[in-house]
Protein backbone atom coordinates (compact mmCIF):
# COMPACT_ATOMS: atom_id res chain seq x y z
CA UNK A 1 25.45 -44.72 -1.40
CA UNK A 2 22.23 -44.68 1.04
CA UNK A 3 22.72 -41.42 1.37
CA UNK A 4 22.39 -40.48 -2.55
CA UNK A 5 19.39 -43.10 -2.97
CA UNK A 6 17.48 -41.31 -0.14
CA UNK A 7 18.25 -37.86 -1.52
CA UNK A 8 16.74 -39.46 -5.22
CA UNK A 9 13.63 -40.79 -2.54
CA UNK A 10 13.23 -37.25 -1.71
CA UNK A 11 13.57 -35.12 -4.78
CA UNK A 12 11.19 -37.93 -6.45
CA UNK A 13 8.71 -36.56 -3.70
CA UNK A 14 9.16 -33.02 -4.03
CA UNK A 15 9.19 -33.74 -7.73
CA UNK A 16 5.95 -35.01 -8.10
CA UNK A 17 4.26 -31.87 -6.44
CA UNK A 18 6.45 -30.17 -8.55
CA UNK A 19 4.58 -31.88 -11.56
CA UNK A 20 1.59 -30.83 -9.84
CA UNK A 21 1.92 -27.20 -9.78
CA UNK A 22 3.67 -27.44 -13.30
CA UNK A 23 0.27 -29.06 -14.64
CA UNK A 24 -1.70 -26.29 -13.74
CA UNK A 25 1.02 -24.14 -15.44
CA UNK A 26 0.36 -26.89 -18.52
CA UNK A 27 -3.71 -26.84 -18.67
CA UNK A 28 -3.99 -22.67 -18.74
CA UNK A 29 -1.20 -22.54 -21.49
CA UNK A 30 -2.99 -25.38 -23.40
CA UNK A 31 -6.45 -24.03 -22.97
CA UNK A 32 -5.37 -19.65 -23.76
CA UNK A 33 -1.89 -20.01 -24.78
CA UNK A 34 -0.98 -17.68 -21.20
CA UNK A 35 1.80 -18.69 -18.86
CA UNK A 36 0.19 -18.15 -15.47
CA UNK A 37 2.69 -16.49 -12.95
CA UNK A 38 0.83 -16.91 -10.00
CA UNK A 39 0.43 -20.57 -10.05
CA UNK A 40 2.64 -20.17 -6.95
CA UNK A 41 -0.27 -17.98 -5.02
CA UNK A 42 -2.39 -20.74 -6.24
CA UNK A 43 -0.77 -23.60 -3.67
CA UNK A 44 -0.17 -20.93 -0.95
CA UNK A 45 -3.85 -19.88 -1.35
CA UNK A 46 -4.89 -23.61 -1.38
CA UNK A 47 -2.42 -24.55 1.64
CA UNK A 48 -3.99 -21.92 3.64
CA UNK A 49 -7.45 -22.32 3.28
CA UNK A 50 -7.29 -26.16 4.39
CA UNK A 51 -4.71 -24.90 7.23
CA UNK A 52 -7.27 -22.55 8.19
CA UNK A 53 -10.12 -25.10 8.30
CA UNK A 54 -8.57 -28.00 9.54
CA UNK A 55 -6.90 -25.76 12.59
CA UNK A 56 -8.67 -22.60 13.36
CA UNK A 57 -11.71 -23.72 12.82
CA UNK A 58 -11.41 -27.66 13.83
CA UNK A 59 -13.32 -29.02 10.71
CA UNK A 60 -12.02 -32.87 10.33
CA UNK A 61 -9.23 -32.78 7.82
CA UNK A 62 -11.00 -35.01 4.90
CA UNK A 63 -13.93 -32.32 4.88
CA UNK A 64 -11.16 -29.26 5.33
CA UNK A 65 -9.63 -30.89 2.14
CA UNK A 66 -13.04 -31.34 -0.03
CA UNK A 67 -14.04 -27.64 1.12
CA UNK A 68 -10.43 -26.24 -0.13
CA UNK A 69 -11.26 -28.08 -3.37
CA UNK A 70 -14.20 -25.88 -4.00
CA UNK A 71 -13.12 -22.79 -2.18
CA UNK A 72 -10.24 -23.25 -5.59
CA UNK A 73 -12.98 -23.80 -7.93
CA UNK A 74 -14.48 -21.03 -6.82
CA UNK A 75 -11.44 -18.77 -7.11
CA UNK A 76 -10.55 -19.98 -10.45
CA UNK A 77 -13.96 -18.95 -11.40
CA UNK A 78 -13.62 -15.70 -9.51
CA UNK A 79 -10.22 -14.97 -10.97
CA UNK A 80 -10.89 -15.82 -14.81
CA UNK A 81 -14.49 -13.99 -14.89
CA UNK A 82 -13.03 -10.81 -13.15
CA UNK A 83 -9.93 -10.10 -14.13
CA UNK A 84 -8.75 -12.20 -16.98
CA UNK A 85 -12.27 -12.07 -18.84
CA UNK A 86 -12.00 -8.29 -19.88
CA UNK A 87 -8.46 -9.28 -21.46
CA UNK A 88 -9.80 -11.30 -23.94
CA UNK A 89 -8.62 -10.44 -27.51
CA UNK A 90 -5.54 -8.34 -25.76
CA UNK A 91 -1.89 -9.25 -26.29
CA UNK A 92 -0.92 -12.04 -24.76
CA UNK A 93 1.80 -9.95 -22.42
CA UNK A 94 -0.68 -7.67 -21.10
CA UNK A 95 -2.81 -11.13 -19.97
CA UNK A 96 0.89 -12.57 -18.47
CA UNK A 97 1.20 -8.85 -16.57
CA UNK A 98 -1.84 -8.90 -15.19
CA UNK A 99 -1.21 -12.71 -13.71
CA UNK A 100 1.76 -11.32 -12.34
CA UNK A 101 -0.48 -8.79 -10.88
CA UNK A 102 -2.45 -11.11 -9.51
CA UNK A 103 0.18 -13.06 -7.61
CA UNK A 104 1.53 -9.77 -5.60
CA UNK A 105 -2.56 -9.49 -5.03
CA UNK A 106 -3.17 -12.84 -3.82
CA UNK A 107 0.10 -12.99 -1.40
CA UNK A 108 -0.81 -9.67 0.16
CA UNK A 109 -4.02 -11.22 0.68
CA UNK A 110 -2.36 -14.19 2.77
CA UNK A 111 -0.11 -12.40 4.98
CA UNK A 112 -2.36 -9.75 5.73
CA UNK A 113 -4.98 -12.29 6.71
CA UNK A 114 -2.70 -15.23 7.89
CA UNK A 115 0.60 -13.73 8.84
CA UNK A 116 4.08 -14.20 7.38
CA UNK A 117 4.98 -16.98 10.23
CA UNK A 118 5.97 -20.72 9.50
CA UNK A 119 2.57 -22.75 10.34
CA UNK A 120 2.36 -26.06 10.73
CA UNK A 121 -0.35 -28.49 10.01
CA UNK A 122 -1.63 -31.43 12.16
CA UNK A 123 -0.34 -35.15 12.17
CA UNK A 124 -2.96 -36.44 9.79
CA UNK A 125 -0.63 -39.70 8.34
CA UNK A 126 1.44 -42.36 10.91
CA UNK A 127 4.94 -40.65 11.61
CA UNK A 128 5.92 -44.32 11.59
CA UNK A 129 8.75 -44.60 8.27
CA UNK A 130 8.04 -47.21 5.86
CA UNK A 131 11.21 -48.99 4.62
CA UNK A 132 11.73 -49.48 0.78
CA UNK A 133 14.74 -50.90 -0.22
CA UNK A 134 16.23 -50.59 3.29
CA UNK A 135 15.65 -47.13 3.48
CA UNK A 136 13.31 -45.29 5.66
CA UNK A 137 10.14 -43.46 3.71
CA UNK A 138 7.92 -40.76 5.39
CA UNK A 139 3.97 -42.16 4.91
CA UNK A 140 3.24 -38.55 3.82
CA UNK A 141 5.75 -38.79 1.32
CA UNK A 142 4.34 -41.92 -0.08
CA UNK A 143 1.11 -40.29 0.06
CA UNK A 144 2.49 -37.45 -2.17
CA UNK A 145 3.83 -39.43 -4.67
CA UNK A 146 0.90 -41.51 -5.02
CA UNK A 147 -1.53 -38.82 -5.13
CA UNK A 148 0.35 -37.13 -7.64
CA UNK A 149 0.67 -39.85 -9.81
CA UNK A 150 -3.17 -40.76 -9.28
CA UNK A 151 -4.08 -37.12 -10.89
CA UNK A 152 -1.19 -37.36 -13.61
CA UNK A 153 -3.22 -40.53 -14.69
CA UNK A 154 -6.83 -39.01 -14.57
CA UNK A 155 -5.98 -35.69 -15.94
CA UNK A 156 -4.28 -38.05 -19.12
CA UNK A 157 -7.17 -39.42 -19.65
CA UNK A 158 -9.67 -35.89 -19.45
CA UNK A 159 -7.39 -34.54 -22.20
CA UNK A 160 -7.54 -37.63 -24.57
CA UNK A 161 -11.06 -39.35 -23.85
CA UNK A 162 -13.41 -36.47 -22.51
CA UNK A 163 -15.64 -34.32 -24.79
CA UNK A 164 -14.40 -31.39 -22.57
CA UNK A 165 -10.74 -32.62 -22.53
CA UNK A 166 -10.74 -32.68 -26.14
CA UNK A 167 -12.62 -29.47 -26.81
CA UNK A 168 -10.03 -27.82 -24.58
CA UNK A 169 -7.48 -29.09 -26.73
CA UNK A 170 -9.15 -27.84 -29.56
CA UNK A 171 -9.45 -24.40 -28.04
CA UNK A 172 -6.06 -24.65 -27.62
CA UNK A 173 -4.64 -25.21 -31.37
CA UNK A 174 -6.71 -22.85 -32.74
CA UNK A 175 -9.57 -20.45 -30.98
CA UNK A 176 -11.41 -19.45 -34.06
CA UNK A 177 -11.80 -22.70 -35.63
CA UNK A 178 -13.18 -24.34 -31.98
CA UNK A 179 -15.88 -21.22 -31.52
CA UNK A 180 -16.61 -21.88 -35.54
CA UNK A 181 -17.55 -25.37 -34.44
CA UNK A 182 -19.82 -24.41 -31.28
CA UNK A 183 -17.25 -24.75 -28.50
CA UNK A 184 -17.85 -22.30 -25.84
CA UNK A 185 -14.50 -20.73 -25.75
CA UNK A 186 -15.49 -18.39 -22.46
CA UNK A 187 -16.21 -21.77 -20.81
CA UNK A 188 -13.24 -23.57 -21.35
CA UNK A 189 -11.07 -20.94 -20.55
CA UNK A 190 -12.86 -20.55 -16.90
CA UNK A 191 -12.50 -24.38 -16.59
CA UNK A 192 -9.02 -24.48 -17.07
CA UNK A 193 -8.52 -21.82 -14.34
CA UNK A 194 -10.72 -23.87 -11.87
CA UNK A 195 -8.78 -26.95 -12.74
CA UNK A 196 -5.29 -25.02 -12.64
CA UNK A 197 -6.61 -23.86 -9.13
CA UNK A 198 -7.79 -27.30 -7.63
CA UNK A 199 -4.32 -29.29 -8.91
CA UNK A 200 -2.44 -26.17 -7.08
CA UNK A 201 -4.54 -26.76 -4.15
CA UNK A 202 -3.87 -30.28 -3.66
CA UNK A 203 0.06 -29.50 -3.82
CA UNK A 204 -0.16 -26.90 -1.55
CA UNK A 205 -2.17 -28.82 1.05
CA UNK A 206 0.55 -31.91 0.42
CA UNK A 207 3.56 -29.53 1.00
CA UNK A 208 1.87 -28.06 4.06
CA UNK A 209 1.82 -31.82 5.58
CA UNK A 210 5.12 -32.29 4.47
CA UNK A 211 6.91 -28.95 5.20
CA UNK A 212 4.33 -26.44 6.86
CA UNK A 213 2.97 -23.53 5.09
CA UNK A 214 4.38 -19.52 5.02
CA UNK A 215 3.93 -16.45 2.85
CA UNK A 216 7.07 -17.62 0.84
CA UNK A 217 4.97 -20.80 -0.23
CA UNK A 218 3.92 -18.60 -3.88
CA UNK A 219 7.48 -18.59 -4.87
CA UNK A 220 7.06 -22.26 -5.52
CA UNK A 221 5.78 -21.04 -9.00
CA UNK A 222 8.88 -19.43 -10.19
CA UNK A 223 10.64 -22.84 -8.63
CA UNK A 224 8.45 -25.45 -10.79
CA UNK A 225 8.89 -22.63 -13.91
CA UNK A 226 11.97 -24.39 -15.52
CA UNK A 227 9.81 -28.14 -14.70
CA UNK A 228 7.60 -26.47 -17.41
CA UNK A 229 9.72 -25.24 -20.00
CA UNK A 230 12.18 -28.41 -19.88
CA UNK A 231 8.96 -30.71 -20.23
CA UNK A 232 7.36 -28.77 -22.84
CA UNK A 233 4.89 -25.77 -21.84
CA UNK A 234 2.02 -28.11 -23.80
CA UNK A 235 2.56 -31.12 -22.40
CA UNK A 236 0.94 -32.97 -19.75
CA UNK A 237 3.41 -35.76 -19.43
CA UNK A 238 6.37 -32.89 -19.77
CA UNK A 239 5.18 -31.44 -17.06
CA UNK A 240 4.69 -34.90 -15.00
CA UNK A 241 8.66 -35.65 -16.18
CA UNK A 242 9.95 -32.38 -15.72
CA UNK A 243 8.47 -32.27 -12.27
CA UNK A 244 10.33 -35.10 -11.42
CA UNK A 245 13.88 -34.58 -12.82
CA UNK A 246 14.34 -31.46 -11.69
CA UNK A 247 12.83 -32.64 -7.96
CA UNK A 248 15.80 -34.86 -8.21
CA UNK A 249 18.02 -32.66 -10.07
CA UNK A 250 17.66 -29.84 -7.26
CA UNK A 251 17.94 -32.58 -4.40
CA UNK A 252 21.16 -34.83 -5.64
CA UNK A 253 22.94 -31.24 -6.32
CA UNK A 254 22.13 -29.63 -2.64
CA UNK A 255 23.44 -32.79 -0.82
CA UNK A 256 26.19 -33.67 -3.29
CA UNK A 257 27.38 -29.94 -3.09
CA UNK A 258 27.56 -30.42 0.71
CA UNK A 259 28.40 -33.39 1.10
CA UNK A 260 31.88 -33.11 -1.34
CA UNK A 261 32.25 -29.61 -0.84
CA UNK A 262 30.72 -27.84 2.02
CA UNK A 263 28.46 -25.63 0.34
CA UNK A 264 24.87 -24.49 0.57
CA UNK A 265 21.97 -23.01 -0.95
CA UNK A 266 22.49 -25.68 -4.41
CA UNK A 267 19.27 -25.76 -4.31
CA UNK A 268 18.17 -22.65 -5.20
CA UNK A 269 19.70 -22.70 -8.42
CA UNK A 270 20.40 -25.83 -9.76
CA UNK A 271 16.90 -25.72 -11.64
CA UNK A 272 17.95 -22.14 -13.25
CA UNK A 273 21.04 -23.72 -14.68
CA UNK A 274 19.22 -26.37 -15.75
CA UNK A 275 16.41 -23.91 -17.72
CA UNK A 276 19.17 -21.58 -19.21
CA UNK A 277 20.66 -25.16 -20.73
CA UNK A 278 17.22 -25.65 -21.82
CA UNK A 279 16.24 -22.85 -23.43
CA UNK A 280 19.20 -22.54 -25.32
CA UNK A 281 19.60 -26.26 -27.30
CA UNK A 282 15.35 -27.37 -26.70
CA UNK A 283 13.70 -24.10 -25.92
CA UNK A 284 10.29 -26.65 -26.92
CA UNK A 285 10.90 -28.76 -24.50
CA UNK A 286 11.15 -32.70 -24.43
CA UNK A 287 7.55 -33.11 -25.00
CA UNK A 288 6.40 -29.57 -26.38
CA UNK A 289 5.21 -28.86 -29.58
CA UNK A 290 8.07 -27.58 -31.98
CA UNK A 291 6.91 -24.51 -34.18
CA UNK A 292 8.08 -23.70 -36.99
CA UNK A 293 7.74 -20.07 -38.92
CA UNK A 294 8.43 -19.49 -42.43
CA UNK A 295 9.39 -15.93 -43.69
């Protein structure tokens, strides 16, 4: 029984970046109605930036981390005034191509600059395990959870209390009517990129304390895809839930599979079942906004 409660333990931490990444997937679809497909190259940007920093060139880690914050503002910026700015008023799959695009763009980037080797990042928590419920949690995986749930919380209430929170919501249910009443739609759609960017960052810098950091980091984004769609691709607590469950979903099957049966690699594809399941009896989502077209 230990043994399933510390594999729940686990996928609730891996879960929670999940719901990270999967809310920068959630503010660019709210904001421009696009799916991002390199919110993956997003954390493995993010993660090596802050490796780079903190190791290469020994800058403490708490100013590495602030410094990788606005090296991602700066990207999201970058990204959403160069490429995706021109694309405005183009169908929406030419816009999801070109973030494709973007992704090969961004991990070519990273390995020709940092390699495709497993790096690891300094102790920067106790290694000391902290005992809840008898069993024995990592501090960094405390951390994790914590943080996550921290920026859950404060991007909750942006979205329902902030002017820009709610303009961005506006921009999101209908483009026309928010430019008809003064909202700078240009602006909103470069600050969800910057904010998509800096949540991606954070998760990427957490996994590289928790895991290490390589070139594969980017495919993270396909991983925390069916978080998104079985949340609801509008919905910041979907994304927050969805993170979670299938954290768990993905750990629980791995180490049951093994553990009963001898097999590997659950992992990988647990969360796939899980979205085909989806998409076929709540393609909305448990959160997400159901539409509904009349002929």
């Amino acid at each position: 029984m230990e043994y399933y409660l510390q594999l729940v333990i686990n996928g609730l931490v891996v879960g929670s970046i999940y719901s990270l990444v999967a809310l920068g997937f959630v503010i660019i679809y709210k904001a421009t109605k696009v799916v991002n497909f390199a919110q993956g190259e997003l954390v493995m940007a993010g993660a090596y930036v802050c490796f780079s920093l903190t190791v290469q060139f020994q800058v403490p880690f708490l100013a590495a981390f602030v410094m990788t914050l606005a090296f991602s503002v700066v990207l999201g910026l970058a990204v959403e005034r160069l490429v995706l700015r021109p694309l405005i008023g183009e169908p929406v799959i030419s816009v999801i191509m070109v973030t494709v695009g973007l992704s090969s763009v961004l991990k070519a980037l990273v390995q020709l600059l940092w390699g495709t080797q497993l790096r690891a990042y300094p102790q920067v928590l106790p290694q000391e395990p902290v005992f809840i419920a008898g069993l024995p949690v990592s501090p960094v995986y405390i951390a994790a959870f914590a943080l996550s749930a921290v920026l859950f919380l404060v991007f909750s209430a942006f979205f329902k209390y902030s002017r820009l929170g709610v303009a961005m919501r506006a921009t999101a249910l209908d483009q026309q009517a928010a430019q008809s009443m003064g909202i700078g739609i240009k602006n909103i759609f470069a600050l969800s990129w910057c904010i998509a960017a800096v949540v991606s960052s954070i998760g990427g810098v957490i996994l590289g304390n928790i895991n290490g950091i390589n070139s594969q980091l980017g495919h993270l984004g396909l991983k925390v895809f069916p978080a998104v769609i079985l949340g609801g691709l509008d919905s910041l607590l979907g994304a927050a839930l969805g993170g979670l469950i299938i954290g768990v979903l993905e750990n629980v099957c791995d180490g049951a599979a093994k553990d009963l049966f001898g097999l590997g690699g659950v992992r990988e594809v647990a969360a796939f079942v899980v979205l085909v399941v989806i998409l076929m009896i709540r393609p909305y989502g448990l959160f997400g906004t159901k539409q509904i077209e009349r002929v």
